[in-house]
C-alpha atoms as a PDB file:
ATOM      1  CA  UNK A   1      25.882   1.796  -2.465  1.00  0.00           C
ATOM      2  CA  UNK A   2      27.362   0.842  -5.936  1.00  0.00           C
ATOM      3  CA  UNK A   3      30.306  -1.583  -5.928  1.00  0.00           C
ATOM      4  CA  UNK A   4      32.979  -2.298  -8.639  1.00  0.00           C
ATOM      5  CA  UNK A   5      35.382  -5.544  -8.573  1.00  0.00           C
ATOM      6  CA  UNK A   6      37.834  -5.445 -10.857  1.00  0.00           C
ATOM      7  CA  UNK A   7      40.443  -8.589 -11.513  1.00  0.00           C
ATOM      8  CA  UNK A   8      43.734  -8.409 -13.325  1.00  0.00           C
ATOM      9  CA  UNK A   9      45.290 -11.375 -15.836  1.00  0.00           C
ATOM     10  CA  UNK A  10      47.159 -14.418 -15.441  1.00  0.00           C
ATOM     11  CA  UNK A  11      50.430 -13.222 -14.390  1.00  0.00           C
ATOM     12  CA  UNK A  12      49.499 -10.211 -13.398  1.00  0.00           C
ATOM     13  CA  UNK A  13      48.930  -7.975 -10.493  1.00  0.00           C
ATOM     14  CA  UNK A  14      46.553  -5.013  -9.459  1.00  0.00           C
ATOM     15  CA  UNK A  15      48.868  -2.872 -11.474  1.00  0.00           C
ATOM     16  CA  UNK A  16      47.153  -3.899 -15.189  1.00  0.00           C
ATOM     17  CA  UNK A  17      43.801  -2.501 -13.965  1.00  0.00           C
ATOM     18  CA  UNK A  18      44.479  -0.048 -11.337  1.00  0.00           C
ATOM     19  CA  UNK A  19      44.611   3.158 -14.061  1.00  0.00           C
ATOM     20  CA  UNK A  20      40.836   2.281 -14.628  1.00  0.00           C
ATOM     21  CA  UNK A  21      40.253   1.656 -10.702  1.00  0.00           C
ATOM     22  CA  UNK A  22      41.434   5.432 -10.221  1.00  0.00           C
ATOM     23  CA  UNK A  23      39.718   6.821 -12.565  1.00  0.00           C
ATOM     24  CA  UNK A  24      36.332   5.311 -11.247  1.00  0.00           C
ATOM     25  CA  UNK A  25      37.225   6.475  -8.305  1.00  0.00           C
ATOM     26  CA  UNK A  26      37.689   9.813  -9.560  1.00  0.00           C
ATOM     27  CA  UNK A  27      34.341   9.751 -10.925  1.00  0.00           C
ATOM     28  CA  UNK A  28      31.969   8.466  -8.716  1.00  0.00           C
ATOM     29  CA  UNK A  29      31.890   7.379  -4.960  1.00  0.00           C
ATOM     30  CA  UNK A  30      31.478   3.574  -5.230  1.00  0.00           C
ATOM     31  CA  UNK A  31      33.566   0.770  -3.398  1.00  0.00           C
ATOM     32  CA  UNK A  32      36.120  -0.018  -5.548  1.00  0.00           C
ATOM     33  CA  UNK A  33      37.453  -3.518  -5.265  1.00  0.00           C
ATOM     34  CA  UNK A  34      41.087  -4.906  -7.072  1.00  0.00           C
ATOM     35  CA  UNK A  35      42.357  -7.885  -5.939  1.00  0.00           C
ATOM     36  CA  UNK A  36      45.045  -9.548  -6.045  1.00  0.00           C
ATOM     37  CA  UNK A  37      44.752 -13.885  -7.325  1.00  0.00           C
ATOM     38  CA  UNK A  38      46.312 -16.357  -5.389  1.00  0.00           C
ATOM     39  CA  UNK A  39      50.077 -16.856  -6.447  1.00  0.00           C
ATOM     40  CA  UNK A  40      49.634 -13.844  -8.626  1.00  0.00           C
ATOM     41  CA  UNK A  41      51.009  -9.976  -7.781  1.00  0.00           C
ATOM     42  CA  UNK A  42      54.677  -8.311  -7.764  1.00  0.00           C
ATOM     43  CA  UNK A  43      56.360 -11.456  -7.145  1.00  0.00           C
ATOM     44  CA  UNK A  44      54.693 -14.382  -8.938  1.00  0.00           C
ATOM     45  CA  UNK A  45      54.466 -17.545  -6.801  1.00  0.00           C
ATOM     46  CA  UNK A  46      52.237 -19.709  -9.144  1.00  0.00           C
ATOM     47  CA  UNK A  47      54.023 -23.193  -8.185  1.00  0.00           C
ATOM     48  CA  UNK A  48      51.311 -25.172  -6.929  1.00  0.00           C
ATOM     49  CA  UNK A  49      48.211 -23.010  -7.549  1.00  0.00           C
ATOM     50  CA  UNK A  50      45.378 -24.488  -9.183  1.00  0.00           C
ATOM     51  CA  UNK A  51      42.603 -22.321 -10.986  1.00  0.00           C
ATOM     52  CA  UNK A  52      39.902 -23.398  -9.183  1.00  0.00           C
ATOM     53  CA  UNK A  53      41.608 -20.956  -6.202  1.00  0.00           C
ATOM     54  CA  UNK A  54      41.361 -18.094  -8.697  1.00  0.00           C
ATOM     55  CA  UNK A  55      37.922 -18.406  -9.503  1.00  0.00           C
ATOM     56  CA  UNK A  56      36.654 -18.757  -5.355  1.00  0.00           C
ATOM     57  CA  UNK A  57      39.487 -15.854  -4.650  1.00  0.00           C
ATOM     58  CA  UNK A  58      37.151 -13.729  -7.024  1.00  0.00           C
ATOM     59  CA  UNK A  59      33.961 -15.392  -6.087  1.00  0.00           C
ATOM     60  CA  UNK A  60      34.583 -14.588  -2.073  1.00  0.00           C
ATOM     61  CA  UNK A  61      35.524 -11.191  -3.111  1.00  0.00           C
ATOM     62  CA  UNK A  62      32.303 -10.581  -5.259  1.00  0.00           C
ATOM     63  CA  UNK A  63      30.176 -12.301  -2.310  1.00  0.00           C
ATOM     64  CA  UNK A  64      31.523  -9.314   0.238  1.00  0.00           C
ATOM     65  CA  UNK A  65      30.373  -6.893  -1.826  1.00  0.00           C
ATOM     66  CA  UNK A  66      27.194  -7.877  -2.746  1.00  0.00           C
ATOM     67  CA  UNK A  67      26.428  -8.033   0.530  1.00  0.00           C
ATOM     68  CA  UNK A  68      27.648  -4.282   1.205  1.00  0.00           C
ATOM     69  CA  UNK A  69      26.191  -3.089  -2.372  1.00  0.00           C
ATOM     70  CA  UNK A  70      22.885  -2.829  -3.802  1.00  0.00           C
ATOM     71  CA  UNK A  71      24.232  -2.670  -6.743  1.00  0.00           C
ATOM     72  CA  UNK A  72      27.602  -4.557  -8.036  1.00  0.00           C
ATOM     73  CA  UNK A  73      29.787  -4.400 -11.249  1.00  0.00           C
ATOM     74  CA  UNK A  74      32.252  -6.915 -12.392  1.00  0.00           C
ATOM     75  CA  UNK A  75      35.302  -5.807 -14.839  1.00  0.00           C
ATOM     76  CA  UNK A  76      37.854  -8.569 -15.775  1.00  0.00           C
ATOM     77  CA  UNK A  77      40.944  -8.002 -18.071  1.00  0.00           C
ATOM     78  CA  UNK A  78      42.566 -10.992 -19.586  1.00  0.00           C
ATOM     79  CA  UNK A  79      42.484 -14.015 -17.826  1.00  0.00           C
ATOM     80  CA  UNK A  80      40.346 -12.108 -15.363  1.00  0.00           C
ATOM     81  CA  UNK A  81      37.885 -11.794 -18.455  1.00  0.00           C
ATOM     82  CA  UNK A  82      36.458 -14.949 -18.100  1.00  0.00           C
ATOM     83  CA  UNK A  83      36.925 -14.863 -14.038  1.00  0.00           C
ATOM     84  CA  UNK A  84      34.508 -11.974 -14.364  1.00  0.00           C
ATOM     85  CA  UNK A  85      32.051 -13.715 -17.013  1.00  0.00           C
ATOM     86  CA  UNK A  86      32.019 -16.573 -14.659  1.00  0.00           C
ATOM     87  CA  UNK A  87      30.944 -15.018 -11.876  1.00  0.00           C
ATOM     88  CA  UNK A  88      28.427 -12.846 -13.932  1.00  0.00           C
ATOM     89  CA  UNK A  89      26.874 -16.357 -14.892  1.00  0.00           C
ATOM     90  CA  UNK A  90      26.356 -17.689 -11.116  1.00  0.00           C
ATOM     91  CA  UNK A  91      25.623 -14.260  -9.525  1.00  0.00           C
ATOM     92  CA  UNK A  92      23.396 -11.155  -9.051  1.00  0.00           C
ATOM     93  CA  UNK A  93      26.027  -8.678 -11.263  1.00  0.00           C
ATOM     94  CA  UNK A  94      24.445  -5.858 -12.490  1.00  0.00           C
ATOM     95  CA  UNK A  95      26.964  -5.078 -15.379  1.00  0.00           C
ATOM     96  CA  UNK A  96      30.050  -6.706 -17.433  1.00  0.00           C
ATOM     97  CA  UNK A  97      33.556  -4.787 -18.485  1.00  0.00           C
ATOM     98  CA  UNK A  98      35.688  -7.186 -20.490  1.00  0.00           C
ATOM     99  CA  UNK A  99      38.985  -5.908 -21.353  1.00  0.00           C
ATOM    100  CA  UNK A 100      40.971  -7.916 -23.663  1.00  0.00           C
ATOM    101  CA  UNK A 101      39.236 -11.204 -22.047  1.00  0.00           C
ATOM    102  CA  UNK A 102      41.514 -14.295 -23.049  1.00  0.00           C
ATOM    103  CA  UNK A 103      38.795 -16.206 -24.699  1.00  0.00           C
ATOM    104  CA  UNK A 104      41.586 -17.004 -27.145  1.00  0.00           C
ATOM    105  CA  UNK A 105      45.552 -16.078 -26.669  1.00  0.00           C
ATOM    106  CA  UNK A 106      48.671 -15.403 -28.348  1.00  0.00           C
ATOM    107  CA  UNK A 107      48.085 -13.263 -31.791  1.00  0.00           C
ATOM    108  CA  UNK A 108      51.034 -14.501 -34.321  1.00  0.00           C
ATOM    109  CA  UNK A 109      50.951 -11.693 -36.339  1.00  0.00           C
ATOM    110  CA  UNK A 110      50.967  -8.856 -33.709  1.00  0.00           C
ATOM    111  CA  UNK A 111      53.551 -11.010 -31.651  1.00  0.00           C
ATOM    112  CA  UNK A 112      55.840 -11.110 -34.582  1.00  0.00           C
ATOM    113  CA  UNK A 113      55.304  -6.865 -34.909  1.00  0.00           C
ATOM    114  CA  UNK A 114      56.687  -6.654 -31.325  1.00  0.00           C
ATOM    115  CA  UNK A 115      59.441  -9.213 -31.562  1.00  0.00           C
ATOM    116  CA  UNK A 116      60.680  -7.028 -34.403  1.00  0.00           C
ATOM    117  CA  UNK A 117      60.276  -4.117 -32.582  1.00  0.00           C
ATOM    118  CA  UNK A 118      62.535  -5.512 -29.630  1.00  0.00           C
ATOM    119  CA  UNK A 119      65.101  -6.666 -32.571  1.00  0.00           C
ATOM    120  CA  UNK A 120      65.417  -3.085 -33.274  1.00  0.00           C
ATOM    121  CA  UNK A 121      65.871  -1.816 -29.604  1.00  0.00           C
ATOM    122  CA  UNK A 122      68.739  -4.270 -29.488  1.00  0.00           C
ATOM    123  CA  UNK A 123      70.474  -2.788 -32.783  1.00  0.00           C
ATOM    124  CA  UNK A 124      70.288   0.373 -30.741  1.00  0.00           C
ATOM    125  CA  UNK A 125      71.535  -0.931 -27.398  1.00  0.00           C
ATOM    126  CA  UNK A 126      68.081  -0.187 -25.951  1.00  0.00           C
ATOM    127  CA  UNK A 127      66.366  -3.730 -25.003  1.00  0.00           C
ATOM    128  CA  UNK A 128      66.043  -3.534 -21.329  1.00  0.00           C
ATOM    129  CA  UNK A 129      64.041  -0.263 -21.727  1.00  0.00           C
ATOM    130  CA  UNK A 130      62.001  -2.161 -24.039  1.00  0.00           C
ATOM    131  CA  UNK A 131      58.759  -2.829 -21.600  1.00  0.00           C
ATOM    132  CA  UNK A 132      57.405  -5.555 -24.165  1.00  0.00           C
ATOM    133  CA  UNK A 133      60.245  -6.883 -23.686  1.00  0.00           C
ATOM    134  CA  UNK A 134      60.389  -6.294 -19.371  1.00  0.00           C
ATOM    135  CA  UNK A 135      57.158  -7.925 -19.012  1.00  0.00           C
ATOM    136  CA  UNK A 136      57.430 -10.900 -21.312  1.00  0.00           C
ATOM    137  CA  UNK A 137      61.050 -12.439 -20.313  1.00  0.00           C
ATOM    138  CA  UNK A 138      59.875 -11.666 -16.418  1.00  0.00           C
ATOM    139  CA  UNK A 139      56.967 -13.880 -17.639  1.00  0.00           C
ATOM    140  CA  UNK A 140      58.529 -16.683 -19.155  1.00  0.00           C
ATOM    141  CA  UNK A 141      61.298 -17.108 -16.082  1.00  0.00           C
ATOM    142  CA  UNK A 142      58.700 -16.708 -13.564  1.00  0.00           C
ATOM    143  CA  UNK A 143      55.656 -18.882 -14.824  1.00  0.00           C
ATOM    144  CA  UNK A 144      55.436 -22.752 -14.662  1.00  0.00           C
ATOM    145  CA  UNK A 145      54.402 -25.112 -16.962  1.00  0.00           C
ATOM    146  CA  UNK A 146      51.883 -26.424 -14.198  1.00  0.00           C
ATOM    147  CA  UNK A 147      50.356 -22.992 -14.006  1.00  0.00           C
ATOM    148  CA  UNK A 148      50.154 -22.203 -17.804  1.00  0.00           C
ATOM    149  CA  UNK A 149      48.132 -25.714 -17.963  1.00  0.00           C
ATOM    150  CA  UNK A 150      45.664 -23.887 -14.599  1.00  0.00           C
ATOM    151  CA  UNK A 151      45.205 -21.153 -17.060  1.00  0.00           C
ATOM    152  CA  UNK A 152      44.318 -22.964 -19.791  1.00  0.00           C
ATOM    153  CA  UNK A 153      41.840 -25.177 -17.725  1.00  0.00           C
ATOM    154  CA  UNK A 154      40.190 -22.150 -16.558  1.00  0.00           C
ATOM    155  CA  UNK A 155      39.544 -21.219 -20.278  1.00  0.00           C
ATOM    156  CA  UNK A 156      38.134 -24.610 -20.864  1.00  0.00           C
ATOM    157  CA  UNK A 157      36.000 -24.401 -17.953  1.00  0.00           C
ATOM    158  CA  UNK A 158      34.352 -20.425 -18.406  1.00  0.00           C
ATOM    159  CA  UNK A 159      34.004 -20.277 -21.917  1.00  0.00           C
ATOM    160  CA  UNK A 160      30.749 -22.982 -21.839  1.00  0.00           C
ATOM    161  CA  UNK A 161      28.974 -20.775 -19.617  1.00  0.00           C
ATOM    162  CA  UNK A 162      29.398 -17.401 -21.618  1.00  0.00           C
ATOM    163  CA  UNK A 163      25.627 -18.091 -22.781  1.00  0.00           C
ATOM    164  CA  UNK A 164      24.577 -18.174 -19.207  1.00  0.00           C
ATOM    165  CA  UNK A 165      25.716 -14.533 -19.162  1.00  0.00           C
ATOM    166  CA  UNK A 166      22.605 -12.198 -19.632  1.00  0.00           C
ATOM    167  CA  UNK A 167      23.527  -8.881 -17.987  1.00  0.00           C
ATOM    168  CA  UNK A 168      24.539  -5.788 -20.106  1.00  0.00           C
ATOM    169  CA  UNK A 169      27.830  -6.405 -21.269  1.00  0.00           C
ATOM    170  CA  UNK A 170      30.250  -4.207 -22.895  1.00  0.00           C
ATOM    171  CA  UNK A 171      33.550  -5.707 -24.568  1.00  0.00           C
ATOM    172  CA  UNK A 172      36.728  -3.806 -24.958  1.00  0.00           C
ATOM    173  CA  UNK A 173      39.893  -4.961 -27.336  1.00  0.00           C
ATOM    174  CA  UNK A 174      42.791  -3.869 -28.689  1.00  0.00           C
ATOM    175  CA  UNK A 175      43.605  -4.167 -32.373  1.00  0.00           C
ATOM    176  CA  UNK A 176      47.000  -4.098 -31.586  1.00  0.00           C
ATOM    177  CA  UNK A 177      47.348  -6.812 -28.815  1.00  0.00           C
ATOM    178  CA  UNK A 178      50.246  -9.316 -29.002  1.00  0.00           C
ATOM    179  CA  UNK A 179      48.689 -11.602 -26.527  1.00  0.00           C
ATOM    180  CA  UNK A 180      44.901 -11.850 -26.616  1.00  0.00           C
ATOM    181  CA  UNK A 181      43.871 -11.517 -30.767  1.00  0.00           C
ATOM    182  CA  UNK A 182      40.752  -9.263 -32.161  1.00  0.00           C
ATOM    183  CA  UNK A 183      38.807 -12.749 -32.701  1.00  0.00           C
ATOM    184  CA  UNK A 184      38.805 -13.182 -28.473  1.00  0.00           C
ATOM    185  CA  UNK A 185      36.383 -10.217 -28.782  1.00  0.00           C
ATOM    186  CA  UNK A 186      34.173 -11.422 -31.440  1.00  0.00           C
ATOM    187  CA  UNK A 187      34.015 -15.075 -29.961  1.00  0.00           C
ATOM    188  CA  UNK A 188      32.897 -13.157 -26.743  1.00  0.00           C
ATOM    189  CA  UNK A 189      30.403 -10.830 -28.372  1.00  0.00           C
ATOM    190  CA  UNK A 190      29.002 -14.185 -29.746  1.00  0.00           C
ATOM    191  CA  UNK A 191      28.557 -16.404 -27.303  1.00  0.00           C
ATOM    192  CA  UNK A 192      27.436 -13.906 -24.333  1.00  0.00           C
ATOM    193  CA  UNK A 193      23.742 -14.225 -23.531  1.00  0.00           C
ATOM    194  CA  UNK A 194      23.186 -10.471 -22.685  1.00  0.00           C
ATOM    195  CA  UNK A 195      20.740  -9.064 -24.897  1.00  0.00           C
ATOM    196  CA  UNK A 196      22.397  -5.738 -24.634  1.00  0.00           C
ATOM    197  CA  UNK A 197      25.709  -6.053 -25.197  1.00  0.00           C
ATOM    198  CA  UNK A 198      28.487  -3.913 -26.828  1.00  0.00           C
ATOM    199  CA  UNK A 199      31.625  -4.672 -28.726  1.00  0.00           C
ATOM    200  CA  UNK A 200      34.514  -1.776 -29.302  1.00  0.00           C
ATOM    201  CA  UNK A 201      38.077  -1.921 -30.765  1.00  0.00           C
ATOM    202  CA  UNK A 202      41.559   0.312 -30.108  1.00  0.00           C
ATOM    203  CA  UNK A 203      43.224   0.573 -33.153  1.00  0.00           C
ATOM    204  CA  UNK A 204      46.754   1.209 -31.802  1.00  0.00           C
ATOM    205  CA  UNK A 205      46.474  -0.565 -27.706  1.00  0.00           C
ATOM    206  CA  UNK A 206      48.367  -3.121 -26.906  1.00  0.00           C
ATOM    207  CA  UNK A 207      47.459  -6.072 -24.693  1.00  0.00           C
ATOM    208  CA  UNK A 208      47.958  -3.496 -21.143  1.00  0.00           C
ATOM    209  CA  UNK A 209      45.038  -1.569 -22.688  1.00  0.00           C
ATOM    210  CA  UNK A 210      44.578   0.020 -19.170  1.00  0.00           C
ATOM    211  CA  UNK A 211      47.594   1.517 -19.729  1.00  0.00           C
ATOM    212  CA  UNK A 212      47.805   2.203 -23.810  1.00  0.00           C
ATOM    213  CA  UNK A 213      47.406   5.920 -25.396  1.00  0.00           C
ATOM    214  CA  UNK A 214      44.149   5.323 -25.986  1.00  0.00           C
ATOM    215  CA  UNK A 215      43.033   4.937 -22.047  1.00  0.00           C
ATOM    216  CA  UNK A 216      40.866   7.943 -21.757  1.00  0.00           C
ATOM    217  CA  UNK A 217      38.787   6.795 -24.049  1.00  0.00           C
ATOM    218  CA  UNK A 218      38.183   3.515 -22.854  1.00  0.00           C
ATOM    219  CA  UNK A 219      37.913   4.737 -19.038  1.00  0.00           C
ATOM    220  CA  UNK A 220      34.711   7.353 -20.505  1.00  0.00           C
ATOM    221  CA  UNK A 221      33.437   4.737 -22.601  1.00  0.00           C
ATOM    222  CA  UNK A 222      33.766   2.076 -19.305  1.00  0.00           C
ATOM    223  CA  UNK A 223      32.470   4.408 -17.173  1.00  0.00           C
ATOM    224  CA  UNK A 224      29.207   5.629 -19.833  1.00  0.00           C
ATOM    225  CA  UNK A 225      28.262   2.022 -19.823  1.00  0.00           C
ATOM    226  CA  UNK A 226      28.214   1.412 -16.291  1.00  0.00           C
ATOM    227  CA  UNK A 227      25.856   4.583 -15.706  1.00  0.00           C
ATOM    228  CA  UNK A 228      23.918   4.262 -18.772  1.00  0.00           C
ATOM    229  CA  UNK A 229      20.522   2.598 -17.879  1.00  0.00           C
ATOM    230  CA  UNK A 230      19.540  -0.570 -19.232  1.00  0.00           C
ATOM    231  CA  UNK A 231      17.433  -1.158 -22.132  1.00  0.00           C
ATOM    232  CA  UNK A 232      14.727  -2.911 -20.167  1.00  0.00           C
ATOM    233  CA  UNK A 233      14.143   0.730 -17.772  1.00  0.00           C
ATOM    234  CA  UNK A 234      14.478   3.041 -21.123  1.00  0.00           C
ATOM    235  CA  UNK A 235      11.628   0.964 -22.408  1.00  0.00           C
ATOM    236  CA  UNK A 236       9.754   0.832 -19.628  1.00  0.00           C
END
């Protein structure tokens, strides 16, 4: 059996990934896996949380399925980027999906696009439909100083080990992503170990890249990569 864990961002819920969870399971008949991080989910209760819980919430998770699955992928958006790279470094993964991984966060220059484009939808009377502007205020009131500090700890912590990553790797980004900037991807596709290993940009998706215009062609591309054989059996 083939098994797929997928984990979601800092702040964030099930929801950022679960477009590319259906669509896998759409596609193929593997045990799909989305869970949700301690403190983390519809209603954020980060108070207290340290990120040492998210990283053994994931690694318990992966542990269950590798003992169900001959086979196991690991898939990490944001934050849940370098949950996913850590646990490809300690573990038996077969494959890597990194989707807008938060190697680095917060791009000025895209930020500043979006802030505009929530100054507009407030000329017009529209900036509660604005969903840049939903997500980040709901964000902001919900997310403590203590757990912003967790997050950036857990950065500190994974990025060390990227090297230690040597399993096929592919690395997904958004161009236009006010959160996580293009050079996250780059430092990624960098530092990762994995001899085969595969960087691609969006031009237009945002930091949700799961859920930009551009989706479809990320979920074939995701889904190529993880059926594709490796390098090592095509030689061979």
């Amino acid at each position: 059996m083939i098994g797929c864990l997928l984990i979601h961002g800092f702040t964030g819920s099930p929801f950022e990934v679960e477009p590319l969870a259906q669509s896998l399971r759409k596609r193929a008949d593997w045990k799909i896996v989305v869970p949700t991080l301690p403190g983390h989910g519809d209603e954020l209760r980060l108070k207290g949380i340290k990120h040492n819980e998210w990283l053994d919430h994931a690694e318990n998770e992966l542990k269950a399925l590798l003992k169900e699955c001959d086979t196991v992928y690991v898939v990490g958006f944001s934050m849940g980027g370098l949950i996913a790279s850590y646990l490809a470094s300690n573990y038996r993964v077969d494959k890597l999906v990194l989707l807008s991984a938060a190697a680095y966060y917060v791009n000025p220059k895209q930020l500043a696009s979006d802030i505009k484009e929530m100054m507009r939808d407030t000329v017009k009377g529209k900036l509660k439909e604005n969903e840049l502007f939903k997500r980040y205020t709901r964000k902001i009131k919900e997310t403590p100083m203590t757990a912003t500090l967790q997050f950036r700890r857990l950065v500190s912590k994974t990025k060390p080990i990227l090297n230690d990553v040597k399993v096929p790797t592919l690395i997904a980004q958004g161009e236009s992503d006010g959160i996580v900037p293009p050079k996250s991807a780059h430092y990624l596709y960098e530092n990762i170990g994995a001899e085969e290993k595969r960087l691609i940009f969006y031009k237009n998706s945002k930091h949700l890249i799961c859920h930009c215009d551009e989706k479809e062609h990320l979920f074939n591309e995701v889904y190529d990569f993880l059926t594709s054989k490796p390098i090592e059996e095509i030689r061979s």
